[in-house]
N, C-alpha and C. Protein backbone atom coordinates (compact mmCIF):
# COMPACT_ATOMS: atom_id res chain seq x y z
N UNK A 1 -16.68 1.25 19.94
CA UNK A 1 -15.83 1.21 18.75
C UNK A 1 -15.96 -0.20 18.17
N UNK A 2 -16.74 0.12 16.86
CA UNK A 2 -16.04 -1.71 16.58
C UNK A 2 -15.60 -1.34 14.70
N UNK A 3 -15.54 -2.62 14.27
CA UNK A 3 -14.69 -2.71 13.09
C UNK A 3 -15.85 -2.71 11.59
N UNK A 4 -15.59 -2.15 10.93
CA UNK A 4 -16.47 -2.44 10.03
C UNK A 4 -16.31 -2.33 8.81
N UNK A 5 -16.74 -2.38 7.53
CA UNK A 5 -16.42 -3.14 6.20
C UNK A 5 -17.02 -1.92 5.44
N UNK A 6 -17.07 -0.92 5.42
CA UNK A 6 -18.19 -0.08 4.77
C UNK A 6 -17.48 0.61 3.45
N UNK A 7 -15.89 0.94 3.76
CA UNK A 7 -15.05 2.05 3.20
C UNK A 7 -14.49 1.46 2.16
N UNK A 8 -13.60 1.69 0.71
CA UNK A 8 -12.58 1.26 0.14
C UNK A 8 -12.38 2.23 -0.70
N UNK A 9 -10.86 2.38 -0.86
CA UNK A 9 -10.25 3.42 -1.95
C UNK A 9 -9.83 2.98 -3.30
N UNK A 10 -10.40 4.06 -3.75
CA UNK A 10 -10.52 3.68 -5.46
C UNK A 10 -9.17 2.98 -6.19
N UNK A 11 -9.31 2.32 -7.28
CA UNK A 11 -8.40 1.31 -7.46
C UNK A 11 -7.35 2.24 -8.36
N UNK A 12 -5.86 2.17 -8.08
CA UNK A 12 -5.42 3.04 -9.25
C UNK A 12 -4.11 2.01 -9.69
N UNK A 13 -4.31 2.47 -11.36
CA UNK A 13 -3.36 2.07 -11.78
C UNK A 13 -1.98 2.24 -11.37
N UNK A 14 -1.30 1.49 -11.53
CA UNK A 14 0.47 1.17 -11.19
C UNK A 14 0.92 1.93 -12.14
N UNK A 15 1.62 3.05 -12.26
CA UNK A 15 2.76 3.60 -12.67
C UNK A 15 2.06 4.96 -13.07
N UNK A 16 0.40 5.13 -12.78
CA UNK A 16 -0.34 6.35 -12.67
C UNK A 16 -0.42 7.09 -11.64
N UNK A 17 -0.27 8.33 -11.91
CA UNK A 17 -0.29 9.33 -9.91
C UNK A 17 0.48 8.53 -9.34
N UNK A 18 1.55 8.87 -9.77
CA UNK A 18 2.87 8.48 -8.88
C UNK A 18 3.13 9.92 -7.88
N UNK A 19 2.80 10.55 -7.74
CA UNK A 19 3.34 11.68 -6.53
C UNK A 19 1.97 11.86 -6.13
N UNK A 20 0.89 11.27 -6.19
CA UNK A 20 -0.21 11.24 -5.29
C UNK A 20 -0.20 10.72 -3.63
N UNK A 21 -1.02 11.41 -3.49
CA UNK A 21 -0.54 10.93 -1.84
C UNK A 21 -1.95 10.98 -1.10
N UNK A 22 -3.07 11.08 -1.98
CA UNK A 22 -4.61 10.92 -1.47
C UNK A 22 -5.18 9.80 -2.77
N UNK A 23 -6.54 9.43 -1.99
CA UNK A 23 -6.92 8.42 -3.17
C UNK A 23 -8.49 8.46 -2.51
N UNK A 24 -9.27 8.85 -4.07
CA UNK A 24 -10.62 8.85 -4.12
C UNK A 24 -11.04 8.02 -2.75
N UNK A 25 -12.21 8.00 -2.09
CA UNK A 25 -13.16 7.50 -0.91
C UNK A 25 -14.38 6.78 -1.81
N UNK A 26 -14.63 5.34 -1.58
CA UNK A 26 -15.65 4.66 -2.03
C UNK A 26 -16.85 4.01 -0.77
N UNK A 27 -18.04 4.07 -1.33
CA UNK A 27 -18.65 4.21 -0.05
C UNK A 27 -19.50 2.99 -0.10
N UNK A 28 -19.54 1.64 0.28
CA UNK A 28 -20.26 1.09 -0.08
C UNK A 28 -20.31 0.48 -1.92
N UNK A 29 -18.99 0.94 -2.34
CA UNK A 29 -18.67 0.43 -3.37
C UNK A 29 -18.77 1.68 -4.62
N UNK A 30 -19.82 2.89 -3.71
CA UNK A 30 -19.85 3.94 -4.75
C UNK A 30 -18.80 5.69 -4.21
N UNK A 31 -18.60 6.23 -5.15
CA UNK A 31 -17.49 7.35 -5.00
C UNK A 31 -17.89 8.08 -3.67
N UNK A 32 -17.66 8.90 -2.88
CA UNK A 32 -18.16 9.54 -2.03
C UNK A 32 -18.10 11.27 -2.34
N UNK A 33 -17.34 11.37 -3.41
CA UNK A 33 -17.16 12.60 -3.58
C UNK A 33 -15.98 13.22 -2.96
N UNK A 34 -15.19 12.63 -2.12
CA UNK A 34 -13.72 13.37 -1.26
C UNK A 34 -12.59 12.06 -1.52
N UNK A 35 -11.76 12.59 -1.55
CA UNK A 35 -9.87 11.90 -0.91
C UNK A 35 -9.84 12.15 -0.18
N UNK A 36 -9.03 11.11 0.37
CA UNK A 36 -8.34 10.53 2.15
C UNK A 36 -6.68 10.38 1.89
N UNK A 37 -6.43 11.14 2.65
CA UNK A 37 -4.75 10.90 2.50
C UNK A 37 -4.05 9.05 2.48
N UNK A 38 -3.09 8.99 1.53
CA UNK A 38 -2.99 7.53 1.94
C UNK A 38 -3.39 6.70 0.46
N UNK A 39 -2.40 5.67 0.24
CA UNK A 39 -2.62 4.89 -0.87
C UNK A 39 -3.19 3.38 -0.69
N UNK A 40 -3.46 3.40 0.42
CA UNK A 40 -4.00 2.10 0.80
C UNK A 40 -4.91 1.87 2.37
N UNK A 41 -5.97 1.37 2.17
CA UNK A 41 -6.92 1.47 3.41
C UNK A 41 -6.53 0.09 4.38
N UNK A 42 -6.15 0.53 5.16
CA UNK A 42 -5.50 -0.52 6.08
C UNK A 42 -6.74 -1.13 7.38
N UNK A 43 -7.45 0.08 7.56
CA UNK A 43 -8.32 -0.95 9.10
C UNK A 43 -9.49 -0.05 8.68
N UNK A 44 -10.61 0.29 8.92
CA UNK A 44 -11.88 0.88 9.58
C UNK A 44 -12.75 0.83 10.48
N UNK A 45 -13.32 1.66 11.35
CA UNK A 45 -13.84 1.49 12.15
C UNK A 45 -15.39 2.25 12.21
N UNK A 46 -16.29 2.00 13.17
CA UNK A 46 -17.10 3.28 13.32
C UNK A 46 -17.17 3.02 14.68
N UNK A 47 -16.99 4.85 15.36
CA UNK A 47 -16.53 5.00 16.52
C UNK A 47 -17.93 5.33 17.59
N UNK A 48 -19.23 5.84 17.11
CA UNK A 48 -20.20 5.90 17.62
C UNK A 48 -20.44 7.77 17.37
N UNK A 49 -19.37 8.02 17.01
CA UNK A 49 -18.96 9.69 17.05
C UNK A 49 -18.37 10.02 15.66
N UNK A 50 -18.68 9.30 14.11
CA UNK A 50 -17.63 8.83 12.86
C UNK A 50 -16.83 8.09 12.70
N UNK A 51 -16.43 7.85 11.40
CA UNK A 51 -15.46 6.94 11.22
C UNK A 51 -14.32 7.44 11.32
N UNK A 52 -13.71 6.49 11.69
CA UNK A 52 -11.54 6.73 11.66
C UNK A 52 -11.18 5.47 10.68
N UNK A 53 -10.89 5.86 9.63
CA UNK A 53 -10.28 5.18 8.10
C UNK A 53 -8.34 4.89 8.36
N UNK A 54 -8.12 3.95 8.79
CA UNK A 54 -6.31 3.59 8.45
C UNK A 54 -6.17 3.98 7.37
N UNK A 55 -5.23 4.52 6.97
CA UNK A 55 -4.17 4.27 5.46
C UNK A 55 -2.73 4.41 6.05
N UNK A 56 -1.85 3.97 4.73
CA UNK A 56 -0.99 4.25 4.65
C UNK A 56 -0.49 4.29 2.93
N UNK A 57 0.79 4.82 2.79
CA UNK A 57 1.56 4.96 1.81
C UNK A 57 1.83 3.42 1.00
N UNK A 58 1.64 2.32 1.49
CA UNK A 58 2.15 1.02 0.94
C UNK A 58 3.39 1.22 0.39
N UNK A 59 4.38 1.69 0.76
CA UNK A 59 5.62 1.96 0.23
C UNK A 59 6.45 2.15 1.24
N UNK A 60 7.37 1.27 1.48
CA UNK A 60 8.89 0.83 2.34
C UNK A 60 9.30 2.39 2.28
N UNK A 61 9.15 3.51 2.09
CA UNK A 61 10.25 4.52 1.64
C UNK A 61 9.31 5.44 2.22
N UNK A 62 8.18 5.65 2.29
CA UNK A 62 7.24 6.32 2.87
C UNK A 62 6.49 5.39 4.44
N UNK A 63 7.04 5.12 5.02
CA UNK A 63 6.23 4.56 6.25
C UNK A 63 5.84 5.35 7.21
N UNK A 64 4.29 5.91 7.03
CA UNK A 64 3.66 6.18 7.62
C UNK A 64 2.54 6.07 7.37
N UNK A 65 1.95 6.15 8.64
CA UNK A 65 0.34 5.63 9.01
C UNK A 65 -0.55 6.90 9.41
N UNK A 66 -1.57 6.93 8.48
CA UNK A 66 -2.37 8.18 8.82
C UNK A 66 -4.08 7.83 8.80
N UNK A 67 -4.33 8.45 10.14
CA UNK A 67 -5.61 7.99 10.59
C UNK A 67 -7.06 8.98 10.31
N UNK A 68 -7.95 8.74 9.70
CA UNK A 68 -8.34 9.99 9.49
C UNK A 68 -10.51 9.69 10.18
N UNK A 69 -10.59 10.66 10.23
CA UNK A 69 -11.88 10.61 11.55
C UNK A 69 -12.82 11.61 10.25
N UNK A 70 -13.57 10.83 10.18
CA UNK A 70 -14.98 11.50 9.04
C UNK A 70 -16.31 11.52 9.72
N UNK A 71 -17.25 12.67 10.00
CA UNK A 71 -18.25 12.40 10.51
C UNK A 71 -19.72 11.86 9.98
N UNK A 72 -20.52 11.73 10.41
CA UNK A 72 -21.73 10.72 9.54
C UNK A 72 -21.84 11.50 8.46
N UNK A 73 -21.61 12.52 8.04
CA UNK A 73 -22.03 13.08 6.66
C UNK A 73 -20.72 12.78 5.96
N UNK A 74 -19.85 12.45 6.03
CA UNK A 74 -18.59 11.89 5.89
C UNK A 74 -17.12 13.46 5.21
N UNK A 75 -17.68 13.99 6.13
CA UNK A 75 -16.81 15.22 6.03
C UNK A 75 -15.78 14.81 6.76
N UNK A 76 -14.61 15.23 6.33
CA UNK A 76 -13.37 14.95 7.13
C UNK A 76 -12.89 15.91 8.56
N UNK A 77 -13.36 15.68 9.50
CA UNK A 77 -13.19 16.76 10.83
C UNK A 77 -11.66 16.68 11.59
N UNK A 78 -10.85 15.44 11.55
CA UNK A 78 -9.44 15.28 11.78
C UNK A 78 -8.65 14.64 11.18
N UNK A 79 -7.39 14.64 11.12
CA UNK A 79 -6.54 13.56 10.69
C UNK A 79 -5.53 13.96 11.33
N UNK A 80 -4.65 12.20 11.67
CA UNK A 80 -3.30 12.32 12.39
C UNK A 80 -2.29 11.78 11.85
N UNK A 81 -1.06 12.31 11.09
CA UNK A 81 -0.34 11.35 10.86
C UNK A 81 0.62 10.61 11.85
N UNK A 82 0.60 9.47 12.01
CA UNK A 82 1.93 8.84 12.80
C UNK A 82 3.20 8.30 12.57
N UNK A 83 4.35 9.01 12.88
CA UNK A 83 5.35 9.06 12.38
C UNK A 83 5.30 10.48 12.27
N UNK A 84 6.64 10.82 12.35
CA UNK A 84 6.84 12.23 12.20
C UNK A 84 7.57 12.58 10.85
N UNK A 85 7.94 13.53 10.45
CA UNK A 85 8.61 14.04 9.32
C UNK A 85 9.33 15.31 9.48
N UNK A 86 10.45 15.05 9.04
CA UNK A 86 11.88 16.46 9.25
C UNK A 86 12.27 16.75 7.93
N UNK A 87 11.91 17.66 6.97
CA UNK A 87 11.81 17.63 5.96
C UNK A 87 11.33 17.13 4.65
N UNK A 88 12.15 16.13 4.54
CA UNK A 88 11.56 15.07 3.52
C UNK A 88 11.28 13.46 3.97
N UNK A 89 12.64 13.66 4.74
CA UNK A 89 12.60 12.52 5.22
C UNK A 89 11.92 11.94 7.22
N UNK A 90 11.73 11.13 6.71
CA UNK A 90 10.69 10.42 8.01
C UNK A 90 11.67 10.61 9.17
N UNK A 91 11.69 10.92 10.65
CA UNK A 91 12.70 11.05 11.58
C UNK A 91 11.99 9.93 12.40
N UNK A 92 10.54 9.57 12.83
CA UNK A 92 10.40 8.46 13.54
C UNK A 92 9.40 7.94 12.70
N UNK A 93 9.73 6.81 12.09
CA UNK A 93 8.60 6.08 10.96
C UNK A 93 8.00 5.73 11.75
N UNK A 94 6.16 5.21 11.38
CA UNK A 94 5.21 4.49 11.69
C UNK A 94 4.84 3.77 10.62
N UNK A 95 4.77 2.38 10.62
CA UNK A 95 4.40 1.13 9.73
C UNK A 95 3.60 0.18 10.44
N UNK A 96 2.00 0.00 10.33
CA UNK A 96 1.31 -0.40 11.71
C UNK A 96 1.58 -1.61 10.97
N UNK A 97 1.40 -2.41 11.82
CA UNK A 97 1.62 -4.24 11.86
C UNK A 97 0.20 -4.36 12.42
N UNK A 98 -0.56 -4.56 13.54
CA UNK A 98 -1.66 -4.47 14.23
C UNK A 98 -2.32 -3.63 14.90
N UNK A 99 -3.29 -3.43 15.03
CA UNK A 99 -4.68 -2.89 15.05
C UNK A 99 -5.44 -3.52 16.09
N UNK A 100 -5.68 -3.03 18.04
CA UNK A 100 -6.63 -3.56 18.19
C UNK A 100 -7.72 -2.16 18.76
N UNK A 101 -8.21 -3.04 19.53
CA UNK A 101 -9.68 -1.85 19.75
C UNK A 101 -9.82 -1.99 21.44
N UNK A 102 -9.73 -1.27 22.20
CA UNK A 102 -9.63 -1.43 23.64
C UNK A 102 -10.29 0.20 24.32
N UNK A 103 -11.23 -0.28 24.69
CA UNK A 103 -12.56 0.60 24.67
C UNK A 103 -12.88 1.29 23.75
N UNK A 104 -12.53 2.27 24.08
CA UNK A 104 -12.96 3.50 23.21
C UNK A 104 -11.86 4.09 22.26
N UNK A 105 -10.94 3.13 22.56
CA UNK A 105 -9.42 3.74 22.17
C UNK A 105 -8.70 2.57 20.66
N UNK A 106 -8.09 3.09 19.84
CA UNK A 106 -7.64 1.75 18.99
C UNK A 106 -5.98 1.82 19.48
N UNK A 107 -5.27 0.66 19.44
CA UNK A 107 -3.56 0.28 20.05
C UNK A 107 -3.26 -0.02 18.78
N UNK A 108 -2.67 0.87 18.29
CA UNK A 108 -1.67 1.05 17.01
C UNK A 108 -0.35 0.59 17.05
N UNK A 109 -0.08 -1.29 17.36
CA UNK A 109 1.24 -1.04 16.90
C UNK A 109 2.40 -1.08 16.01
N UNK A 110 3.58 -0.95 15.66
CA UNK A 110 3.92 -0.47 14.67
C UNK A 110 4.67 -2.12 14.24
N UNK A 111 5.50 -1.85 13.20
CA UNK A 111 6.14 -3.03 12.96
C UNK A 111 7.57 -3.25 13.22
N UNK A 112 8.08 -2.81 13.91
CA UNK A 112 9.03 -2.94 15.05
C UNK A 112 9.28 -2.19 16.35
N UNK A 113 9.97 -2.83 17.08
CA UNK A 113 9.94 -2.48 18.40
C UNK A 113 10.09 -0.78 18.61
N UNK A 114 11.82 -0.52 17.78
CA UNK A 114 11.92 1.03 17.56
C UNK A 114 10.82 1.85 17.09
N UNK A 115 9.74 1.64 16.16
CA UNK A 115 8.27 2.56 16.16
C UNK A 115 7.67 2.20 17.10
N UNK A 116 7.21 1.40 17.63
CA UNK A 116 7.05 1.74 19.48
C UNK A 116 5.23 1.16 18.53
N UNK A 117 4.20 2.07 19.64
CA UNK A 117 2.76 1.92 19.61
C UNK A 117 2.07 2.98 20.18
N UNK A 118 0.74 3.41 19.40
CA UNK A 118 -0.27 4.77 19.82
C UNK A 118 -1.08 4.34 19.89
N UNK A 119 -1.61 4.85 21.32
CA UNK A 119 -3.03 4.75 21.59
C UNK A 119 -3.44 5.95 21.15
N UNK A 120 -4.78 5.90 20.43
CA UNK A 120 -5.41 6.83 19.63
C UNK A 120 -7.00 7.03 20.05
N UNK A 121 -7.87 8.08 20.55
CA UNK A 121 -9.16 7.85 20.48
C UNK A 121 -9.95 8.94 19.93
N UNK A 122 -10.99 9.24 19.95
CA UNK A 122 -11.74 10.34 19.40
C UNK A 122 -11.83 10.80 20.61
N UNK A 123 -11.92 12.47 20.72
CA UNK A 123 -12.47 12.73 22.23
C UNK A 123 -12.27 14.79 21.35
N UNK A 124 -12.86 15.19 22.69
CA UNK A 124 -13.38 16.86 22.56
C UNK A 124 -12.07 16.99 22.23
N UNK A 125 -11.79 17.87 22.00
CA UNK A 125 -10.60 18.71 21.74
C UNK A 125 -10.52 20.60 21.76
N UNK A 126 -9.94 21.19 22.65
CA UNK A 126 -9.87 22.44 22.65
C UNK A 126 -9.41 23.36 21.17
N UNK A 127 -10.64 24.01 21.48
CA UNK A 127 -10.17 24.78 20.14
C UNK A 127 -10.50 26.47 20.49
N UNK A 128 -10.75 27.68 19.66
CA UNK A 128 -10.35 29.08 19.51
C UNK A 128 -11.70 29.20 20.22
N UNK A 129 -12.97 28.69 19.13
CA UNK A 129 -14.09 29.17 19.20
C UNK A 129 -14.77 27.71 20.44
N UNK A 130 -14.28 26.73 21.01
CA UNK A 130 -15.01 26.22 21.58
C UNK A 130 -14.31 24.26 21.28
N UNK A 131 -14.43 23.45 22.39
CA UNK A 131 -14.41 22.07 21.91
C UNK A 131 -14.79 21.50 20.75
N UNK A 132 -14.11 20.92 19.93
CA UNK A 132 -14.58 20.52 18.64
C UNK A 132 -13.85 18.72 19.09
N UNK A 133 -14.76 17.59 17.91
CA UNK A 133 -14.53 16.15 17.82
C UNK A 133 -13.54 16.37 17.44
N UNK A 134 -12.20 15.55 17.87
CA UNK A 134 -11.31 15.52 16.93
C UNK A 134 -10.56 14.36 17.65
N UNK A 135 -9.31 14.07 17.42
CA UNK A 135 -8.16 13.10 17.86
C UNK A 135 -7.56 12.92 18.67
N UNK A 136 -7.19 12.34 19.42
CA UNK A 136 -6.39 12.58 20.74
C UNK A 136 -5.26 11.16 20.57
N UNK A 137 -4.05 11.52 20.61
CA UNK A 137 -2.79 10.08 20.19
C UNK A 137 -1.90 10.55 21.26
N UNK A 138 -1.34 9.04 22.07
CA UNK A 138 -0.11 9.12 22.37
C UNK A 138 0.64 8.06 21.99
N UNK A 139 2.37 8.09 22.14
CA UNK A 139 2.87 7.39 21.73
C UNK A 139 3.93 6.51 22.60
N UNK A 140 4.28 5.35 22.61
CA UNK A 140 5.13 4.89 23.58
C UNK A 140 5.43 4.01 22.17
N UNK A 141 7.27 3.84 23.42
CA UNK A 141 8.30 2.79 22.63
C UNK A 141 8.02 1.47 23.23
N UNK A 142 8.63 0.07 22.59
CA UNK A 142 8.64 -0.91 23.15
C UNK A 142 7.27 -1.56 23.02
């Protein structure tokens, strides 16, 4: 896993797509053709297995952090949001503060003690028709 510079989301005007909650994918500076949930690109990585793109909402009122795993053709195969949601409103926010990388895994932690921290990695995942790439998160307080 390491860190890398490749990704950025398209620039949008202030007081435009206000109930948007995805934002164009730029690839190297050009469109990619898809949205990524999330108004702001917070970390990137490439994992050896696709990328996992940070975003979040950039908005105190929306805090959450959503991680999303694209494979080399840059199709979107998972996404996780962290923080949960009970209707409308957030029941355990996630607002990452830091980002590190510890093997194979990234340590998500949040920006206070009460959102706690997720370890997050890519790994198989059981599915109907067979293991598919996808996400694997847990979460601890403190």
């Amino acid at each position: 896993m390491r860190r890398i510079d490749k990704f950025a989301l398209e620039h949008r005007t202030p007081g435009r797509d206000l109930d948007a909650t995805s934002t164009a994918l730029l690839v190297d500076g050009k469109p990619a053709g898809l949205a990524i949930e999330g108004l702001q690109l917070v970390d990137q990585f490439d994992t050896g297995r696709g990328y996992l793109l940070v975003t979040d909402y950039n908005d105190p009122w929306e805090e959450q952090t959503v991680v999303t795993l694209l494979d080399a053709e840059l199709k979107q195969v998972a996404k996780k949001r962290l923080g949960k949601i009970f209707g409308v409103f957030p029941s355990r926010t996630f607002s990452v503060k830091t980002i590190d990388i510890d093997g194979e895994d990234l340590l998500l932690q949040g920006s206070s003690p009460e959102e706690g921290s997720y370890r997050l990695g890519v790994a198989d995942v059981p599915r109907l028709l067979g293991p598919r790439v996808g996400l694997k998160a847990s979460w601890s307080q403190g």
